[in-house]
Protein backbone atom coordinates (compact mmCIF):
# COMPACT_ATOMS: atom_id res chain seq x y z
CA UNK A 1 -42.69 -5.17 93.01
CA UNK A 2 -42.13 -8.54 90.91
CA UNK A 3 -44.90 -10.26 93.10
CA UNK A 4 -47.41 -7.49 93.68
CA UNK A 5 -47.28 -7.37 88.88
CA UNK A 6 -47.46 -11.02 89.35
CA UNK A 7 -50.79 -10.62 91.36
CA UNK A 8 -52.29 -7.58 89.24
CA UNK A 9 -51.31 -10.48 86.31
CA UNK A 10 -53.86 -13.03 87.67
CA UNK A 11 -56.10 -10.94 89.00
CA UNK A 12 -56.68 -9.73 85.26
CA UNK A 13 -56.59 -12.94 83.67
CA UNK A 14 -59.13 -14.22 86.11
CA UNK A 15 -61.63 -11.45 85.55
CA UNK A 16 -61.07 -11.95 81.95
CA UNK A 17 -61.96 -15.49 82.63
CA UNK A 18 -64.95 -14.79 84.96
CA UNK A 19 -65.98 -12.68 82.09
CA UNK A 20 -66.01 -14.97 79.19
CA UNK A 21 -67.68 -17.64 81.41
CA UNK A 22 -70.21 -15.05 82.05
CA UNK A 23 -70.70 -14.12 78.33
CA UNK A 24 -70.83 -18.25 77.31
CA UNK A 25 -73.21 -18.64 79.95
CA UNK A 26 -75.11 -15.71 79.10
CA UNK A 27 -75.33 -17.09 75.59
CA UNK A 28 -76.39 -20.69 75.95
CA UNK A 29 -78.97 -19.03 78.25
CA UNK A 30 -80.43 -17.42 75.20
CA UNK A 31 -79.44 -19.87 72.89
CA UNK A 32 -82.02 -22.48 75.27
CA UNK A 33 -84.52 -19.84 75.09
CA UNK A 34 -84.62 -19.49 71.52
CA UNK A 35 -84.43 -22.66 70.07
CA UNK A 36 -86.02 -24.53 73.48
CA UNK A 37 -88.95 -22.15 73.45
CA UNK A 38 -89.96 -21.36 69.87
CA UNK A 39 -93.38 -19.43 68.73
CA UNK A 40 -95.78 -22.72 67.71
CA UNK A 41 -98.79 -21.26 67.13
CA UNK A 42 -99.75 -17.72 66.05
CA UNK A 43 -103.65 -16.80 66.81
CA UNK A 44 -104.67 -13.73 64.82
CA UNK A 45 -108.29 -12.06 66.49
CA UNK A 46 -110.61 -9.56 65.34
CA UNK A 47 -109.99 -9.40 61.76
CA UNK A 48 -112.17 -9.08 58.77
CA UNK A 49 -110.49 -7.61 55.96
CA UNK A 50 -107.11 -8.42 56.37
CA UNK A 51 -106.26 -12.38 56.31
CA UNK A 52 -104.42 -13.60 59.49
CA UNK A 53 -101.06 -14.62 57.40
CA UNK A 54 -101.45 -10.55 56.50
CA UNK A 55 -101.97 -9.31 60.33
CA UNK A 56 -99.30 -11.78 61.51
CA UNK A 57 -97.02 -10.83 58.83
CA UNK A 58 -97.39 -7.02 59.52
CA UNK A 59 -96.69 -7.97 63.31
CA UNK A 60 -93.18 -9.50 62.23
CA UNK A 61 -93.92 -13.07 64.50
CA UNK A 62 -93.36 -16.07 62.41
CA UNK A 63 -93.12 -19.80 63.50
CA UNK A 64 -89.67 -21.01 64.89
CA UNK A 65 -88.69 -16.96 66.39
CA UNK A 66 -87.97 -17.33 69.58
CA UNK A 67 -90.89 -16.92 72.21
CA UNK A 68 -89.75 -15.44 74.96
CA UNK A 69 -88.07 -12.13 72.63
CA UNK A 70 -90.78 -11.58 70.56
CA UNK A 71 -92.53 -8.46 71.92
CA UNK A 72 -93.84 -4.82 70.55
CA UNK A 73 -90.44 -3.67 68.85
CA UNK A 74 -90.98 -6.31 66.57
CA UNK A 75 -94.85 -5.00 65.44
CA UNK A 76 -94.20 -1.41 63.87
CA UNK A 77 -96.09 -2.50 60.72
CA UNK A 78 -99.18 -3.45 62.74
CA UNK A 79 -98.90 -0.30 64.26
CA UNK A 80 -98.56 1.82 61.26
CA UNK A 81 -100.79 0.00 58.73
CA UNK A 82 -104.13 2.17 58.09
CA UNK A 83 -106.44 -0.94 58.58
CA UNK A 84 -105.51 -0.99 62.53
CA UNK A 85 -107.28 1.03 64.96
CA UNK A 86 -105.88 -0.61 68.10
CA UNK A 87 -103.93 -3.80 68.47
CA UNK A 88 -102.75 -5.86 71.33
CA UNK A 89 -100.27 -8.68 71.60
CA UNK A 90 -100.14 -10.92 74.06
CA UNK A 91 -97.57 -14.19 74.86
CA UNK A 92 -99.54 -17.05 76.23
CA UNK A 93 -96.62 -20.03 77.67
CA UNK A 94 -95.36 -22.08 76.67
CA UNK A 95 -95.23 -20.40 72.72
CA UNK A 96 -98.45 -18.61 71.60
CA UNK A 97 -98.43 -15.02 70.34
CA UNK A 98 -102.29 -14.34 70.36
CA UNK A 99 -102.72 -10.83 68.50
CA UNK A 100 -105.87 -8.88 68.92
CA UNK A 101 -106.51 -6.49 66.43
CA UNK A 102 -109.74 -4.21 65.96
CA UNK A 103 -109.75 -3.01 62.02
CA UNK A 104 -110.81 0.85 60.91
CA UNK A 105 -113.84 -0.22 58.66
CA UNK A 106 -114.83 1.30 55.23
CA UNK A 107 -117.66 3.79 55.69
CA UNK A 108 -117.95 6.70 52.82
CA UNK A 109 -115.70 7.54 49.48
CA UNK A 110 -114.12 11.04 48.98
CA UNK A 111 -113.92 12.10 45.39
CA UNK A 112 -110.54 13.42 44.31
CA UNK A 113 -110.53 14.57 41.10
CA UNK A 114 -110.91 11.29 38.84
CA UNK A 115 -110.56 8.91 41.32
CA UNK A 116 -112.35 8.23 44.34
CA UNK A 117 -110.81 7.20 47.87
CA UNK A 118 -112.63 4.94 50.38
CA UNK A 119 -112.19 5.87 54.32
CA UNK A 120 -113.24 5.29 57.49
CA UNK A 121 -115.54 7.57 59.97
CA UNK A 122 -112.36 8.97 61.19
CA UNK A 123 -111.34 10.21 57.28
CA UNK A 124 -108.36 7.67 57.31
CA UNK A 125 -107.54 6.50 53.71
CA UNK A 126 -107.94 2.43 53.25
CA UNK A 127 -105.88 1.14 50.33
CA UNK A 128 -107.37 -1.81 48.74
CA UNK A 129 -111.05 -1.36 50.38
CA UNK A 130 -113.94 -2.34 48.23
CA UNK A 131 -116.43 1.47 47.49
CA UNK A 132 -119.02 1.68 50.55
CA UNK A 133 -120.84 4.39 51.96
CA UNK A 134 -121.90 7.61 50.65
CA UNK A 135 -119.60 9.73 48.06
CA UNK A 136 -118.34 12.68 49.46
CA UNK A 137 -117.43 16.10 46.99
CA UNK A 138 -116.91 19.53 46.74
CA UNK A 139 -115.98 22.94 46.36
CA UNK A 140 -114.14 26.06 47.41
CA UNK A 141 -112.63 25.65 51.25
CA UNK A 142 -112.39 21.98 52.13
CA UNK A 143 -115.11 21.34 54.21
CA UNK A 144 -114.27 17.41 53.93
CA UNK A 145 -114.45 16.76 57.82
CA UNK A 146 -117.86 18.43 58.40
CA UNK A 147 -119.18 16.37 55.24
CA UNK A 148 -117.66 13.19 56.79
CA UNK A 149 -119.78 14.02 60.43
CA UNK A 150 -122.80 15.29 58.49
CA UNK A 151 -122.87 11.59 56.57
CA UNK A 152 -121.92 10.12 60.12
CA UNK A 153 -124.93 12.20 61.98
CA UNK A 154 -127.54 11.49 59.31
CA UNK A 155 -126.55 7.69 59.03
CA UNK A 156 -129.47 6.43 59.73
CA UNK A 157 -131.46 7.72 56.58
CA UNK A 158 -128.58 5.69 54.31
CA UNK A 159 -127.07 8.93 52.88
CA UNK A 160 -126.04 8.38 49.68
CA UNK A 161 -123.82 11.44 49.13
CA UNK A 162 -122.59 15.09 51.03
CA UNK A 163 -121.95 18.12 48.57
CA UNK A 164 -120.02 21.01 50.43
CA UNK A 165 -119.72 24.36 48.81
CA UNK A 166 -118.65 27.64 50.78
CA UNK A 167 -122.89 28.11 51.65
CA UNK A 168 -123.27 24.97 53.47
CA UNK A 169 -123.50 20.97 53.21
CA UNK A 170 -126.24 19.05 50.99
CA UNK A 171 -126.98 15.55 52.45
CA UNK A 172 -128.95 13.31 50.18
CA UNK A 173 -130.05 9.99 51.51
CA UNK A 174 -132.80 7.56 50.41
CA UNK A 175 -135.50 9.64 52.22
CA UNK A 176 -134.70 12.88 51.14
CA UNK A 177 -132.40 16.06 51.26
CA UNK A 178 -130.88 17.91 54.01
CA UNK A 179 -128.92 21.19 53.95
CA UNK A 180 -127.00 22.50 56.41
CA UNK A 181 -125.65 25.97 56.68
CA UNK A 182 -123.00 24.34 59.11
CA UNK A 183 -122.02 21.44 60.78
CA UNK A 184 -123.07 23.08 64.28
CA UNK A 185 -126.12 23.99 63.14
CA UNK A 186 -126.55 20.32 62.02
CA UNK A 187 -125.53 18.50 64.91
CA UNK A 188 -128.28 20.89 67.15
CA UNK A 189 -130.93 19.32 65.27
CA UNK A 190 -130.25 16.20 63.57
CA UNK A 191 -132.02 14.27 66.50
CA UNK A 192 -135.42 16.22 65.35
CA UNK A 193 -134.69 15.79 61.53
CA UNK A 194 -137.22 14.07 59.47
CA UNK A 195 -136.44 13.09 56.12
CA UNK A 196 -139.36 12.89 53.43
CA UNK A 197 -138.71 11.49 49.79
CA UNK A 198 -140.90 14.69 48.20
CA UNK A 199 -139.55 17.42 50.41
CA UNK A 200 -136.54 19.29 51.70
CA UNK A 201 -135.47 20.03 55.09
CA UNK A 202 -133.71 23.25 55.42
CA UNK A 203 -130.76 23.38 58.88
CA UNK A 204 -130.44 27.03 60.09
CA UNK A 205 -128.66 28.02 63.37
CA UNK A 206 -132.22 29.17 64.93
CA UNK A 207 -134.28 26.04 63.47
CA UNK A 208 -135.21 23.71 60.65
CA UNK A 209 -137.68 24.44 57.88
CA UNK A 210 -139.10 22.12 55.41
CA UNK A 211 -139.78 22.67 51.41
CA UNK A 212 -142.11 21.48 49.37
């Protein structure tokens, strides 16, 4: 009984030390990695209106973090920030972090209240964005998505603003004015619509009239 404890004895202590060999090992291993194989050079693609120190700093990779454990977990902020449609990291060896990054890009201003908000084609709020595009207002039900894709649809004449009541949207541009009864009716004909500085064109499910 005395030699088969003795053997259970150091049988355990050599597991134990198999173990912490393991974990030193194990540790020196990522000790190498991180200081042997920092992040030297950060390459920031794609962007306009954020500054690269911004885009890298919302990606949480900095100079001297260890390359080969920098990866996705560390980029929530990219992720989340309104100014990022789509971003993509990628590690080049032996310690690049190259991020791609394709920005949302101001296109019209929504009037709330007092103030006035400047978004993107997709109606997503961008803090800090200089005013651009056409001024988008209202009243009664919020019709503020089928202003935004009656601004969008008309582009091409520069609209300068959308005006959506419960009757319909009123697109005025630098050629002219539009109105709408509905956004449907709108996108059936806005290929055909011709804007003229002295006259109004009128949008109605079955066709498009035009007043002197």
């Amino acid at each position: 009984m005395a030699l088969k404890a003795l053997g259970q004895s150091w049988h355990l202590h050599r597991n134990a030390w198999v173990s912490a060999i393991a974990v030193a090992l194990l540790a020196a291993l990522i000790a190498a990695l991180w200081y042997g194989l920092p992040i030297r050079s950060i390459q920031v693609v794609g962007n306009k209106a954020l500054s690269p120190a911004r885009v890298a700093e919302l990606a949480g990779v900095h100079k001297g973090f260890g390359w080969a454990f920098y990866g996705g977990w560390r980029a929530a902020a990219l992720e989340q920030s309104p100014w990022i449609r789509r971003a993509k990291l990628i590690r080049i060896f032996p310690g690049t972090v190259r991020i791609e990054i394709e920005e949302r890009t101001p296109s019209a201003r929504i009037k709330q209240g007092a103030k006035e908000i400047v978004i993107d084609w997709d109606g997503v709020e961008l803090p800090g964005a200089r005013p651009r595009g056409p001024l988008i207002s209202g009243w009664g039900p919020a019709r503020t998505s089928d202003a935004i894709a009656a601004a969008r649809l008309l582009a091409r004449y520069n609209v300068k603003s959308v005006d959506y009541t419960p009757s319909g949207l009123t697109i005025k541009t630098a050629s002219g004015t539009a109105w709408s009864g509905s956004l449907v009716s709108l996108q059936k004909y806005a290929a055909g619509v011709t804007m003229n500085p002295s006259k109004r064109v009128n949008i109605y499910p079955w066709g498009v009239s035009v007043q002197e």
